[in-house]
N, C-alpha and C. Protein backbone atom coordinates (compact mmCIF):
# COMPACT_ATOMS: atom_id res chain seq x y z
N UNK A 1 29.07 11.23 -164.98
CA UNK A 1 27.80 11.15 -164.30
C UNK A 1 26.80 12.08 -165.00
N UNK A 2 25.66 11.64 -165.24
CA UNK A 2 24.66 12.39 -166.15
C UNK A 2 24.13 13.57 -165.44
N UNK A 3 23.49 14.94 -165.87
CA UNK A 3 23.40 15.33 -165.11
C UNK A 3 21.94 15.48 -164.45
N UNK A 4 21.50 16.20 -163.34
CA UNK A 4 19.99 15.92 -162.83
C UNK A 4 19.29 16.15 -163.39
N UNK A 5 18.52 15.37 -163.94
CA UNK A 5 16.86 15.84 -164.51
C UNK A 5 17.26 15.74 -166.26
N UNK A 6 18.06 15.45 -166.68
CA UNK A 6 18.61 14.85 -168.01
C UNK A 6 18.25 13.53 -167.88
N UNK A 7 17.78 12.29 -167.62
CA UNK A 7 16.90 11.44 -167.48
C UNK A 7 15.95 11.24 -168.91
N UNK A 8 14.96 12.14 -168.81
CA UNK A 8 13.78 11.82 -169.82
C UNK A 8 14.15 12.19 -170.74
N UNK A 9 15.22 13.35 -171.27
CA UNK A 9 15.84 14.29 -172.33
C UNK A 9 16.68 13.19 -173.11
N UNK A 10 17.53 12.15 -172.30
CA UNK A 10 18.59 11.59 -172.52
C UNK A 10 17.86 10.22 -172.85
N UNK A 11 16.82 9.77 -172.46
CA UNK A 11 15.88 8.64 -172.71
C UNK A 11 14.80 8.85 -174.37
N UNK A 12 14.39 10.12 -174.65
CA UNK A 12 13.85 10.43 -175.69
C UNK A 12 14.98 10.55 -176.77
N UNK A 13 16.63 11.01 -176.55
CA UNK A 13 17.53 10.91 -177.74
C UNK A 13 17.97 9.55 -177.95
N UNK A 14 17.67 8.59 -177.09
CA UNK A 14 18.19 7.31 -177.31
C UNK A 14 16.80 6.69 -177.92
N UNK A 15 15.98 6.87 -177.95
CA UNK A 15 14.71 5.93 -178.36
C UNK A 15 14.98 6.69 -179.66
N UNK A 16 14.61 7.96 -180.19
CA UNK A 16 14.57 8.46 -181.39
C UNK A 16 15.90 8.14 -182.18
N UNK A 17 17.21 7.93 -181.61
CA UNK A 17 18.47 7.54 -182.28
C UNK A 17 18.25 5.26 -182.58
N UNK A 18 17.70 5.15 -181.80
CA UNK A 18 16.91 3.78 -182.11
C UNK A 18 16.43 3.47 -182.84
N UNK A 19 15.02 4.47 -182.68
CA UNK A 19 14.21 4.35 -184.02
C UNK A 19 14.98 4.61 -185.65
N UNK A 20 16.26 5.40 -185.56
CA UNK A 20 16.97 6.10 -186.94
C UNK A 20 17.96 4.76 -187.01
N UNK A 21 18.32 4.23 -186.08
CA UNK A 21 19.25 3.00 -186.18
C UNK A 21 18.30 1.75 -186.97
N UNK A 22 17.73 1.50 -186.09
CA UNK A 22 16.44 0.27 -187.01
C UNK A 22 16.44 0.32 -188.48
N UNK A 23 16.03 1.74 -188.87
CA UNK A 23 15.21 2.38 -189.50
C UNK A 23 16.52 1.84 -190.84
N UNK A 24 17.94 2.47 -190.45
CA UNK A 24 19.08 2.48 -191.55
C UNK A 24 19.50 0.88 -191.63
N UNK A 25 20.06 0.18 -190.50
CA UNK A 25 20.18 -1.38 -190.66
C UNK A 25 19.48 -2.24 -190.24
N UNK A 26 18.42 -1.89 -189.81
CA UNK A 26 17.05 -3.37 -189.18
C UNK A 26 17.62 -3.37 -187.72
N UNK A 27 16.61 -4.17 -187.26
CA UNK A 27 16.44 -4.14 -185.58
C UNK A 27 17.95 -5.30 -185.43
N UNK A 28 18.55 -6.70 -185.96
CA UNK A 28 19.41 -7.43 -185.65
C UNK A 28 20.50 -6.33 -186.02
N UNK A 29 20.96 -6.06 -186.75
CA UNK A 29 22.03 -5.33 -186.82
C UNK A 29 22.17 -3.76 -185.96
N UNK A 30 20.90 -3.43 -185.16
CA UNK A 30 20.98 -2.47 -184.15
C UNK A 30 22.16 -2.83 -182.84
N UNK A 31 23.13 -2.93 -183.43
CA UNK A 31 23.32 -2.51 -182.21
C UNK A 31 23.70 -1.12 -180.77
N UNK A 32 23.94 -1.86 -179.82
CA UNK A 32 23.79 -0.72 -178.82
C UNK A 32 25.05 0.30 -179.07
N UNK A 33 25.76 -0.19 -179.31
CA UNK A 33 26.85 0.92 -179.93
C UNK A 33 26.85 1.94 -180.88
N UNK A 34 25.90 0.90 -182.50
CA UNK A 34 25.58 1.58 -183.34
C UNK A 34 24.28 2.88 -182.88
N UNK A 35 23.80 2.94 -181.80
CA UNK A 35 22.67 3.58 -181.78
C UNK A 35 23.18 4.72 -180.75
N UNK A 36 24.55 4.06 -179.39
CA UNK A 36 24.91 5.41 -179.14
C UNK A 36 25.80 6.07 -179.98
N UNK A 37 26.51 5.80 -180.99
CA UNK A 37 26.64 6.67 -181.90
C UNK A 37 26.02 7.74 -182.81
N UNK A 38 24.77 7.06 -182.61
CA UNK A 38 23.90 7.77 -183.62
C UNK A 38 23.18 8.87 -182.68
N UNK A 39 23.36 8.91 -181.47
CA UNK A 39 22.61 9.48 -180.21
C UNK A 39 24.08 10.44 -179.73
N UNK A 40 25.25 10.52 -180.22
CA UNK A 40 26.26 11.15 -180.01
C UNK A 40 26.72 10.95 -178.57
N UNK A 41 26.52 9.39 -178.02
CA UNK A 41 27.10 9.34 -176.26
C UNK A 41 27.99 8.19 -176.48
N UNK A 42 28.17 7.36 -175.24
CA UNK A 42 28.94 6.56 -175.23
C UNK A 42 28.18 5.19 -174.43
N UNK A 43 28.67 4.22 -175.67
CA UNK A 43 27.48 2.44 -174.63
C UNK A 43 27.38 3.02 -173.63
N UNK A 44 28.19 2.95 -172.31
CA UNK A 44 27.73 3.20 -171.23
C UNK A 44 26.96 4.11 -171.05
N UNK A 45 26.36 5.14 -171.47
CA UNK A 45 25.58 6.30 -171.42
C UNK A 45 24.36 5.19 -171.72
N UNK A 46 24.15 4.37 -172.88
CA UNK A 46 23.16 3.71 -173.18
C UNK A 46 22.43 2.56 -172.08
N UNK A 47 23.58 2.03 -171.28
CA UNK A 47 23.34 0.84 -170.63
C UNK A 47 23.05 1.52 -168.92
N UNK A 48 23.35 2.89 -169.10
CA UNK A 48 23.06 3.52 -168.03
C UNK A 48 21.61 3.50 -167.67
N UNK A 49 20.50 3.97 -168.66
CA UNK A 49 19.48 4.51 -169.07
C UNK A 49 18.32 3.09 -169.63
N UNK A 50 19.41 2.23 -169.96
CA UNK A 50 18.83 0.88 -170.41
C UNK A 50 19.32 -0.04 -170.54
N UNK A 51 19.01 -1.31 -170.06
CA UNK A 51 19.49 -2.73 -169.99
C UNK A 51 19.77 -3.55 -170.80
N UNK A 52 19.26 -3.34 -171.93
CA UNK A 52 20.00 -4.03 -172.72
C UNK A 52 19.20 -3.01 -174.19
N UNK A 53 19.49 -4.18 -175.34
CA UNK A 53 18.77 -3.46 -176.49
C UNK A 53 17.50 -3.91 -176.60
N UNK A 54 16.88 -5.12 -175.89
CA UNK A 54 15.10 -5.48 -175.89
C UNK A 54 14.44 -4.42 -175.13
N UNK A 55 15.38 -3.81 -173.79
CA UNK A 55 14.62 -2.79 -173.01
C UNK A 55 14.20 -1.52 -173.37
N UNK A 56 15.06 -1.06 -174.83
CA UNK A 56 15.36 0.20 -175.42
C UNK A 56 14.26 -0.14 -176.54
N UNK A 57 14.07 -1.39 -176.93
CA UNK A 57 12.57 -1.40 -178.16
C UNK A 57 11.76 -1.58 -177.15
N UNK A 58 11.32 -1.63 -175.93
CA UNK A 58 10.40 -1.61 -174.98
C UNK A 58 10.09 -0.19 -175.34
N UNK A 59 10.64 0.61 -174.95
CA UNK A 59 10.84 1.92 -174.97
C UNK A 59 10.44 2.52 -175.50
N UNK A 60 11.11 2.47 -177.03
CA UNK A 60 10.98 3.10 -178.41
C UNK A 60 9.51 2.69 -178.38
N UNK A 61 8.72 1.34 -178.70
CA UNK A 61 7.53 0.86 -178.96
C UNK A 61 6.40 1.75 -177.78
N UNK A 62 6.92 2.12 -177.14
CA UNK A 62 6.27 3.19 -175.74
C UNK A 62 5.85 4.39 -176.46
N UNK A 63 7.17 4.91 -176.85
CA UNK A 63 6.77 5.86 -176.96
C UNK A 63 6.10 5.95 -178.47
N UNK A 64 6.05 5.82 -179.46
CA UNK A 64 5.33 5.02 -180.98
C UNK A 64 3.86 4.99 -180.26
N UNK A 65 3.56 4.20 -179.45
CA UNK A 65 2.21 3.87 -178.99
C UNK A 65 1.97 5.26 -178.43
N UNK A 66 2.85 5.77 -177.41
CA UNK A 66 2.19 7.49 -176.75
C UNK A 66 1.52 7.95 -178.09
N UNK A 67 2.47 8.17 -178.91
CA UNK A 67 2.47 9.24 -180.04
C UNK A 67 1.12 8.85 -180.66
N UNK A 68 0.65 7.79 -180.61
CA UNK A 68 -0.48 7.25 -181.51
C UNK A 68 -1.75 7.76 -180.97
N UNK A 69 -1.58 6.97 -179.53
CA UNK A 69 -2.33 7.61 -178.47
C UNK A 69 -3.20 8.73 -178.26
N UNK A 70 -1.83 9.90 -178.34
CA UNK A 70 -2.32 11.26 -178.24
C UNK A 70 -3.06 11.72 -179.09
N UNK A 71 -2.60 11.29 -180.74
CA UNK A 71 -3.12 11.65 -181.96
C UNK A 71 -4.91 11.22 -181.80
N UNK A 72 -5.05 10.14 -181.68
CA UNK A 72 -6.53 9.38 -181.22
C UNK A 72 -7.08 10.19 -180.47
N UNK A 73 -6.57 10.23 -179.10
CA UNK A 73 -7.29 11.11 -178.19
C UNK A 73 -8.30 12.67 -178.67
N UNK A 74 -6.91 13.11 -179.43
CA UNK A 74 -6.90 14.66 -179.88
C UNK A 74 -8.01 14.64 -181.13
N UNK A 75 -8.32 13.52 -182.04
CA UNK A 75 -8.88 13.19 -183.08
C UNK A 75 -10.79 12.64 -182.23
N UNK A 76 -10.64 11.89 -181.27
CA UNK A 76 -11.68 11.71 -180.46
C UNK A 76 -12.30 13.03 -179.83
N UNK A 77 -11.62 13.88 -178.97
CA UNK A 77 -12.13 15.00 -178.39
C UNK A 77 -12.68 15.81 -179.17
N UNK A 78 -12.30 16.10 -181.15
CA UNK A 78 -13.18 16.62 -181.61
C UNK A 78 -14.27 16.13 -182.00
N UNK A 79 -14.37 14.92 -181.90
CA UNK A 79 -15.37 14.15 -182.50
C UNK A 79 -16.93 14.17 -181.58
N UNK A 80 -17.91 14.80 -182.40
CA UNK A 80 -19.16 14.62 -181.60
C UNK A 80 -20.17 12.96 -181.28
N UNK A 81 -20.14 12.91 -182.53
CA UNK A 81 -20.96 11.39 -182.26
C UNK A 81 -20.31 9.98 -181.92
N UNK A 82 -20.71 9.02 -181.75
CA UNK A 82 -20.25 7.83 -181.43
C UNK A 82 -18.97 7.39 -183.34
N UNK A 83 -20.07 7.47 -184.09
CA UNK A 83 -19.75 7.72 -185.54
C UNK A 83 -18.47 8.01 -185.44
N UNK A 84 -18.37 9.37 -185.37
CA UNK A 84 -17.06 10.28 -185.45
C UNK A 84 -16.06 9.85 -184.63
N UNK A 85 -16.27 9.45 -183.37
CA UNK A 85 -15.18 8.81 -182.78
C UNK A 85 -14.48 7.37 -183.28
N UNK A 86 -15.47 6.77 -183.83
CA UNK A 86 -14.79 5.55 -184.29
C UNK A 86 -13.98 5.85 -185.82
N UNK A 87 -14.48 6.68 -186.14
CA UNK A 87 -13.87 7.43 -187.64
C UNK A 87 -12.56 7.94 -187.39
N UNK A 88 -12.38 8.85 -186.04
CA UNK A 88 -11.21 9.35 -185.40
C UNK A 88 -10.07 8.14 -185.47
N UNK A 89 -10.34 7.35 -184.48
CA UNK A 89 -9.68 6.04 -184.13
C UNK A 89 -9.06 5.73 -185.45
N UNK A 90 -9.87 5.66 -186.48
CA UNK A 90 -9.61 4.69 -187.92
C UNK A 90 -8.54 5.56 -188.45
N UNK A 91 -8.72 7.05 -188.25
CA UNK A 91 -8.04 8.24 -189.09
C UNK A 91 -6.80 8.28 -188.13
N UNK A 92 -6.49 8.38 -187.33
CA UNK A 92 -5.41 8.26 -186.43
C UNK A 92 -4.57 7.20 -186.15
N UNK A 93 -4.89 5.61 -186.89
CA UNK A 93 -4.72 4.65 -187.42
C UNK A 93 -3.59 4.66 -188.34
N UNK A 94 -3.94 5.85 -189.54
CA UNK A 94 -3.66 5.75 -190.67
C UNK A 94 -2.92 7.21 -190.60
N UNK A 95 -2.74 7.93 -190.02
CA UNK A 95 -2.40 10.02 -189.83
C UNK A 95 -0.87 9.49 -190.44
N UNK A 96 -0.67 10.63 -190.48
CA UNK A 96 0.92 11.18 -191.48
C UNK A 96 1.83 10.07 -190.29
N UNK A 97 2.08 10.48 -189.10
CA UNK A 97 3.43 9.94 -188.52
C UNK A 97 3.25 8.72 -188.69
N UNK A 98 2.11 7.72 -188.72
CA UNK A 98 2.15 6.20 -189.13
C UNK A 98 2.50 5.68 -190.41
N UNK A 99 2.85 6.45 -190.99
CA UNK A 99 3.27 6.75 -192.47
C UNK A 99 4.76 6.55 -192.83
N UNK A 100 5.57 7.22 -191.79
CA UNK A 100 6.75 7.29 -191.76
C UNK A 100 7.88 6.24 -191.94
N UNK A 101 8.82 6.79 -192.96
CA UNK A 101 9.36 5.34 -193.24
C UNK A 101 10.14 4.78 -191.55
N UNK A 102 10.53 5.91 -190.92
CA UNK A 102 11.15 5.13 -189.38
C UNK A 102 10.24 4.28 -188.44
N UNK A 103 9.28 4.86 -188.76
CA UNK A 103 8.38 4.35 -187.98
C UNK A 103 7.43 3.06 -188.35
N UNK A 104 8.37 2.75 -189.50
CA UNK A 104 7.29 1.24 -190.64
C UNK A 104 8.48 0.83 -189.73
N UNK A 105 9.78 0.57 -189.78
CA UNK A 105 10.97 -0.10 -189.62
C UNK A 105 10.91 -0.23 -187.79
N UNK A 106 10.41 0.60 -187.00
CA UNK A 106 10.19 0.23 -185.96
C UNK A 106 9.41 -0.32 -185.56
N UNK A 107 7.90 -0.40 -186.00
CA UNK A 107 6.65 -1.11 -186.01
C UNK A 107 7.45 -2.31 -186.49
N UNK A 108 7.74 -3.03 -187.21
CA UNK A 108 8.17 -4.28 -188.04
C UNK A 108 9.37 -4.75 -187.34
N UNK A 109 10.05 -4.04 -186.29
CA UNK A 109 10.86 -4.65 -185.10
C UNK A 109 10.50 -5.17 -184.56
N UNK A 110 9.18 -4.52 -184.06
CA UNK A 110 8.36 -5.25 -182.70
C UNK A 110 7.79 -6.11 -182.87
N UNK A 111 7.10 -6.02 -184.19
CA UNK A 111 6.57 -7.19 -184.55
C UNK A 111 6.76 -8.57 -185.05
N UNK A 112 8.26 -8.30 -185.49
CA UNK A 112 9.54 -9.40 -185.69
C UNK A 112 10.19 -9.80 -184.61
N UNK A 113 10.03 -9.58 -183.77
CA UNK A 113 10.75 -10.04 -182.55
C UNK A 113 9.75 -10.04 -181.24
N UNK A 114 8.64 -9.85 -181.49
CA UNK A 114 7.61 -10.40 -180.52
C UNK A 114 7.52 -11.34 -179.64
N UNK A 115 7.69 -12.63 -180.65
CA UNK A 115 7.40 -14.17 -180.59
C UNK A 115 8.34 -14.30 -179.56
N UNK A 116 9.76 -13.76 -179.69
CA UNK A 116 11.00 -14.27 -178.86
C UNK A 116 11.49 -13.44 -177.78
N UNK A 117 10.40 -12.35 -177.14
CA UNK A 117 10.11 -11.41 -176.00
C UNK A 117 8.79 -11.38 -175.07
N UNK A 118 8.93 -11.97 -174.06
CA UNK A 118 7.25 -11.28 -173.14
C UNK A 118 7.60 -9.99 -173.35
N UNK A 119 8.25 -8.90 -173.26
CA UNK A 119 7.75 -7.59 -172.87
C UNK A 119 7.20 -7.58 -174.35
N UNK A 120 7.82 -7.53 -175.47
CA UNK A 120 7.26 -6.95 -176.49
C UNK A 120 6.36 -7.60 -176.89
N UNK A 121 5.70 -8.92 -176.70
CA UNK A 121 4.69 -9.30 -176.66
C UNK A 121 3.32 -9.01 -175.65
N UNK A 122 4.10 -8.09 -174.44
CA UNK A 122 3.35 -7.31 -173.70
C UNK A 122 2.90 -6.13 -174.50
N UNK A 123 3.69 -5.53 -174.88
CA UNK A 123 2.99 -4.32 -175.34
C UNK A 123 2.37 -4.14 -176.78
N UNK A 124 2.28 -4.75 -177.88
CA UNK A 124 1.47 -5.46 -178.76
C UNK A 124 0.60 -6.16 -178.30
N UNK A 125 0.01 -6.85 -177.03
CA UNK A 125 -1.25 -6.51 -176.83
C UNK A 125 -1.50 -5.82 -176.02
N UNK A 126 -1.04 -5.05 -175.71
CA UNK A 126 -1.69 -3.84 -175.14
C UNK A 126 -1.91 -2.53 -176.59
N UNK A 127 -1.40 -2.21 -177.05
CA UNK A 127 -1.65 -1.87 -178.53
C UNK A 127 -3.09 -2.28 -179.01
N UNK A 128 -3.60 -3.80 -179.12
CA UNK A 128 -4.58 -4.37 -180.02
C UNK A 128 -5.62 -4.22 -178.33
N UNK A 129 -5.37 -3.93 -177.17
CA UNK A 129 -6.69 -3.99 -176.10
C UNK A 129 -7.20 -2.92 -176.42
N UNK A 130 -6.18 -2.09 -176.61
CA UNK A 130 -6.24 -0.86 -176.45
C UNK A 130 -7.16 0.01 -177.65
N UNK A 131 -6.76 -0.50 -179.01
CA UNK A 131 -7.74 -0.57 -180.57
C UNK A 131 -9.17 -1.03 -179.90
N UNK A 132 -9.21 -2.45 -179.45
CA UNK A 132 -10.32 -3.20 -179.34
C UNK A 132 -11.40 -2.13 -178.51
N UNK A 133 -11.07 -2.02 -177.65
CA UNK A 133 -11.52 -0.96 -176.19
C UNK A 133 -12.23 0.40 -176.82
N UNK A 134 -10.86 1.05 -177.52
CA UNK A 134 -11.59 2.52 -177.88
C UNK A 134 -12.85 2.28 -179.12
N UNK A 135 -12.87 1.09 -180.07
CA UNK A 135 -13.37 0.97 -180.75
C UNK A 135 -14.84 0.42 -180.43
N UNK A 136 -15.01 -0.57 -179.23
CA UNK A 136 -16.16 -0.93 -179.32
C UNK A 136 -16.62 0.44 -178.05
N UNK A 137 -16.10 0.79 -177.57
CA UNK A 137 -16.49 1.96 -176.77
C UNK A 137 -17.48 2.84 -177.36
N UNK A 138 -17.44 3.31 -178.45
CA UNK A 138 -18.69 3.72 -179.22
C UNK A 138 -19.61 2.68 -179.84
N UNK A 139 -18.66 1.40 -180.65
CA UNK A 139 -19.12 1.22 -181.45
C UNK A 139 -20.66 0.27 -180.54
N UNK A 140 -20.80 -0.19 -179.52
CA UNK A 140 -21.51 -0.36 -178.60
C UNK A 140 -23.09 0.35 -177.98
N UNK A 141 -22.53 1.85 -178.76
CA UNK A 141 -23.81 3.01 -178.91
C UNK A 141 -24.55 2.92 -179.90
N UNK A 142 -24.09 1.94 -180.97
CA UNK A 142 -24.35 2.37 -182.73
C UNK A 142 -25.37 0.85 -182.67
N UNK A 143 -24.95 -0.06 -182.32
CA UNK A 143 -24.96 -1.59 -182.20
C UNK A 143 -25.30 -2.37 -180.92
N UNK A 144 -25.85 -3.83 -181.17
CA UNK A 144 -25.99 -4.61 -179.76
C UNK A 144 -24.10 -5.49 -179.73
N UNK A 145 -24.07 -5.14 -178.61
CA UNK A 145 -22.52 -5.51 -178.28
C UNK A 145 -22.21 -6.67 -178.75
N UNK A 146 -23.00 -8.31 -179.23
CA UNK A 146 -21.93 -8.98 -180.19
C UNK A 146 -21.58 -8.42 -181.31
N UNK A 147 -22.31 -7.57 -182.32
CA UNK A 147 -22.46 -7.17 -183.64
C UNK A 147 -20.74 -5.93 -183.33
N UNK A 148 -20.81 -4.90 -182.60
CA UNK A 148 -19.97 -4.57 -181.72
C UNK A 148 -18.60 -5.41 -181.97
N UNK A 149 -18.38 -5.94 -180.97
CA UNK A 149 -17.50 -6.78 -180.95
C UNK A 149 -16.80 -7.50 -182.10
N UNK A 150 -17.78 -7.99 -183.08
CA UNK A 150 -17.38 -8.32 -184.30
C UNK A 150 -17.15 -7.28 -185.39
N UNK A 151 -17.34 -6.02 -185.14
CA UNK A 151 -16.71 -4.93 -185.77
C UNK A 151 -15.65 -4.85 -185.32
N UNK A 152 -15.73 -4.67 -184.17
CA UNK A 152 -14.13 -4.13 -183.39
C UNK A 152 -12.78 -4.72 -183.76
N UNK A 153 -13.40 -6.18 -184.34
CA UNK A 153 -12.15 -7.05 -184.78
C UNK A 153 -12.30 -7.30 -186.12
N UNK A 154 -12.86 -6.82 -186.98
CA UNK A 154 -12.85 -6.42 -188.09
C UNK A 154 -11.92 -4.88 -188.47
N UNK A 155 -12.80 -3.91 -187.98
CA UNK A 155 -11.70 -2.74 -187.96
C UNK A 155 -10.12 -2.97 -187.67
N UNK A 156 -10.35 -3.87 -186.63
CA UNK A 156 -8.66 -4.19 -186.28
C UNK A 156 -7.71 -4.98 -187.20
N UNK A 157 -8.43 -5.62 -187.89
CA UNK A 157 -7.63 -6.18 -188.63
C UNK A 157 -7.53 -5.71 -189.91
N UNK A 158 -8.55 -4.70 -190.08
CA UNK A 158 -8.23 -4.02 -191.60
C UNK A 158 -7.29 -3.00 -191.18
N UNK A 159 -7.38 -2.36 -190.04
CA UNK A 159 -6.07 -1.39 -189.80
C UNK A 159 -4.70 -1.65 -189.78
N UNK A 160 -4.69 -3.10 -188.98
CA UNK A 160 -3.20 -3.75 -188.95
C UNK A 160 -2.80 -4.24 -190.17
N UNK A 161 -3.72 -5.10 -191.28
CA UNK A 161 -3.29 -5.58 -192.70
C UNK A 161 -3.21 -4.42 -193.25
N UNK A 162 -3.69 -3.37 -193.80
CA UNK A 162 -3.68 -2.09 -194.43
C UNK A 162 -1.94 -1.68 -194.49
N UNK A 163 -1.91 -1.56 -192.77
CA UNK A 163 -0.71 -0.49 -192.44
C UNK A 163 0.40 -1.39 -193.05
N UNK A 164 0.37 -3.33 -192.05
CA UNK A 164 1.55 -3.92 -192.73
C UNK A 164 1.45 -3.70 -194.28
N UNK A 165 0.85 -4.17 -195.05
CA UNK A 165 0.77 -3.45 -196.73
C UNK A 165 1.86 -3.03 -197.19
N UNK A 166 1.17 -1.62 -196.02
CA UNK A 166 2.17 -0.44 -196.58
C UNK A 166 3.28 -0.46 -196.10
N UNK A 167 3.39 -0.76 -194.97
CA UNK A 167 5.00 -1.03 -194.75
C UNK A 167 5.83 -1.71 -195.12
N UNK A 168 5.01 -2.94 -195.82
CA UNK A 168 6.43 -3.95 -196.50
C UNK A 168 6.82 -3.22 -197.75
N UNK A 169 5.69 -2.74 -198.45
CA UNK A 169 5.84 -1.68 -199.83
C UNK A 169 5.72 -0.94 -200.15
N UNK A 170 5.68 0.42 -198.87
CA UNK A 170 5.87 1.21 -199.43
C UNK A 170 4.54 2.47 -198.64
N UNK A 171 4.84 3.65 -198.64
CA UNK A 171 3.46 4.57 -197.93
C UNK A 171 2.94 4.53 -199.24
N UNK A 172 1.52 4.71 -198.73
CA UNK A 172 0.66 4.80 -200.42
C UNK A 172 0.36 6.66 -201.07
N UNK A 173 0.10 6.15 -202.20
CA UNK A 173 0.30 7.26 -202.97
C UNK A 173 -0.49 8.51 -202.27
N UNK A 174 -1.71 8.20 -201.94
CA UNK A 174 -2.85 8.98 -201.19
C UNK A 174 -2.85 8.58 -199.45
N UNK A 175 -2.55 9.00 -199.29
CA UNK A 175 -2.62 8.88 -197.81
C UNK A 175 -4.00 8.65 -197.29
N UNK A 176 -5.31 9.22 -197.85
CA UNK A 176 -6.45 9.35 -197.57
C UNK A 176 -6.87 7.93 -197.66
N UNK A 177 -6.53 6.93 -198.90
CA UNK A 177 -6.78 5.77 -199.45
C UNK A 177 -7.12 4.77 -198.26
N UNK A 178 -6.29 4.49 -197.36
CA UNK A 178 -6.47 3.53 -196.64
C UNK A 178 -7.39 3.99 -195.46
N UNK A 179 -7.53 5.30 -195.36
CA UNK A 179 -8.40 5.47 -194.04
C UNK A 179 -10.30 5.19 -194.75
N UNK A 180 -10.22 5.87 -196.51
CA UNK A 180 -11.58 5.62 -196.89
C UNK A 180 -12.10 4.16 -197.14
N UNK A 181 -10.55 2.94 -197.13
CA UNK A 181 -10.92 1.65 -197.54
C UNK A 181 -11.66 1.34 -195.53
N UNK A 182 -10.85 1.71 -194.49
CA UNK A 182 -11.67 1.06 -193.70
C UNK A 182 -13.29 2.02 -192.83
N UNK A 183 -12.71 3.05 -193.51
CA UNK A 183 -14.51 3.83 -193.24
C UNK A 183 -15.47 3.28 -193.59
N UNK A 184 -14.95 2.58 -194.90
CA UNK A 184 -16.16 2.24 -195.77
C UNK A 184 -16.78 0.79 -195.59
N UNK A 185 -15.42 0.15 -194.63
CA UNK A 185 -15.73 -0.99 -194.18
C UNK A 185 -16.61 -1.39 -193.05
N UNK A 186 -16.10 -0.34 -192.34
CA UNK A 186 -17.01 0.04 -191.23
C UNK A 186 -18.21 0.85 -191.36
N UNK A 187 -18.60 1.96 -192.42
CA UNK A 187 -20.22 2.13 -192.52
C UNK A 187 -20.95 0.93 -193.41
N UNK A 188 -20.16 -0.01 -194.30
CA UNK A 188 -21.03 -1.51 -194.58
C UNK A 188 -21.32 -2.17 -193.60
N UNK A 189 -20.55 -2.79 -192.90
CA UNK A 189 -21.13 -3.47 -191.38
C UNK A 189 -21.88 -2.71 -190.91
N UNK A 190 -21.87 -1.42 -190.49
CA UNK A 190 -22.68 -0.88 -189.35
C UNK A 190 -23.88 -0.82 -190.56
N UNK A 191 -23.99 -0.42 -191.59
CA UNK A 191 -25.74 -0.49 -192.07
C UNK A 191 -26.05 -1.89 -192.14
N UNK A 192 -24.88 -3.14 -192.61
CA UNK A 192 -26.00 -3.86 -192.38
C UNK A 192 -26.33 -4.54 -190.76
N UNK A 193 -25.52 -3.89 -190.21
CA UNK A 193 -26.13 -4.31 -188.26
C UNK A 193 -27.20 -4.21 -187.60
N UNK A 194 -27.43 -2.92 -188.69
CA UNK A 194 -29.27 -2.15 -188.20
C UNK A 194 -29.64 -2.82 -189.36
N UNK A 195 -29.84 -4.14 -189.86
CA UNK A 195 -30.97 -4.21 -190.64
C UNK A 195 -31.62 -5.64 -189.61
């Protein structure tokens, strides 16, 4: 029997032993065994805590999105202008932990096995509302809201093609590279919006 309040402790070593499972044989060959091994418990410890292995990439993809989340947030709160916040968003897009080779191999789970899940097709769009939202949220101050809008899904899709990129081949040499390809994409649209 687990003990009290080991819950969230025992839920964060199984998502992070997930993410290292993916990461070494791909999401089909995850299995729940292979991952409580890698988490040092026993299946049942796993099936205790989670229902199967779609509920545990529910999870993992949870917490991936927190982590992104916070980074944005923390990247927004310094940010003074409308500008800077959407710059934040783009840079927090692209920051070191999105970089990570575990975290290409878990992103590319979810997104490989989407099609054949509502939840994980739940939370990939909640992921892209969630881009869309913080992005035209400023970008709405800068712009008249169709012009807006058609940034918002521009940015979005240079962030998501960028990152896949790099994840099928590789983190790029400069890390800086992909955040100045969509800055730059986004101060071209926005000058020519105001013309």
């Amino acid at each position: 029997m687990p003990k009290l309040g080991m819950g969230p402790i025992r839920r964060k070593q199984l998502v992070e032993a997930a993410i290292a499972v993916i990461h070494e044989v791909g999401f089909a060959n995850a299995t729940v065994v292979r991952i409580a091994r890698k988490a040092g418990v026993s299946s049942g410890m796993v099936h205790h805590y989670f229902a199967d292995k779609d509920e545990l990439l529910f999870a993992t993809m949870r917490a991936l999105l927190a982590e992104l989340r916070r980074d944005a947030v923390a990247r927004q709160r310094a940010a003074r202008t409308p500008r800077q916040r959407v710059e934040a968003v783009i840079d927090a897009s692209f920051g070191d932990g999105q970089f990570d080779e575990k975290v290409f191999s878990a992103w590319l789970a979810l997104y490989g096995n989407a099609r054949q899940s509502v939840r994980l097709q739940r939370i990939l769009g909640l992921y892209h509302r969630r881009l869309r939202a913080n992005l035209l949220h400023d970008l709405c101050k800068l712009m008249p809201r169709p012009k807006a809008l058609h940034l918002a899904e521009g940015i979005g899709a240079m962030i998501d093609g960028l990152w896949l990129r790099y994840a099928l081949t590789g983190k790029p040499a400069d890390p800086a590279h992909p955040r100045t390809l969509t800055r730059d994409y986004f101060e071209a649209a926005r000058s020519s919006a105001a013309i």
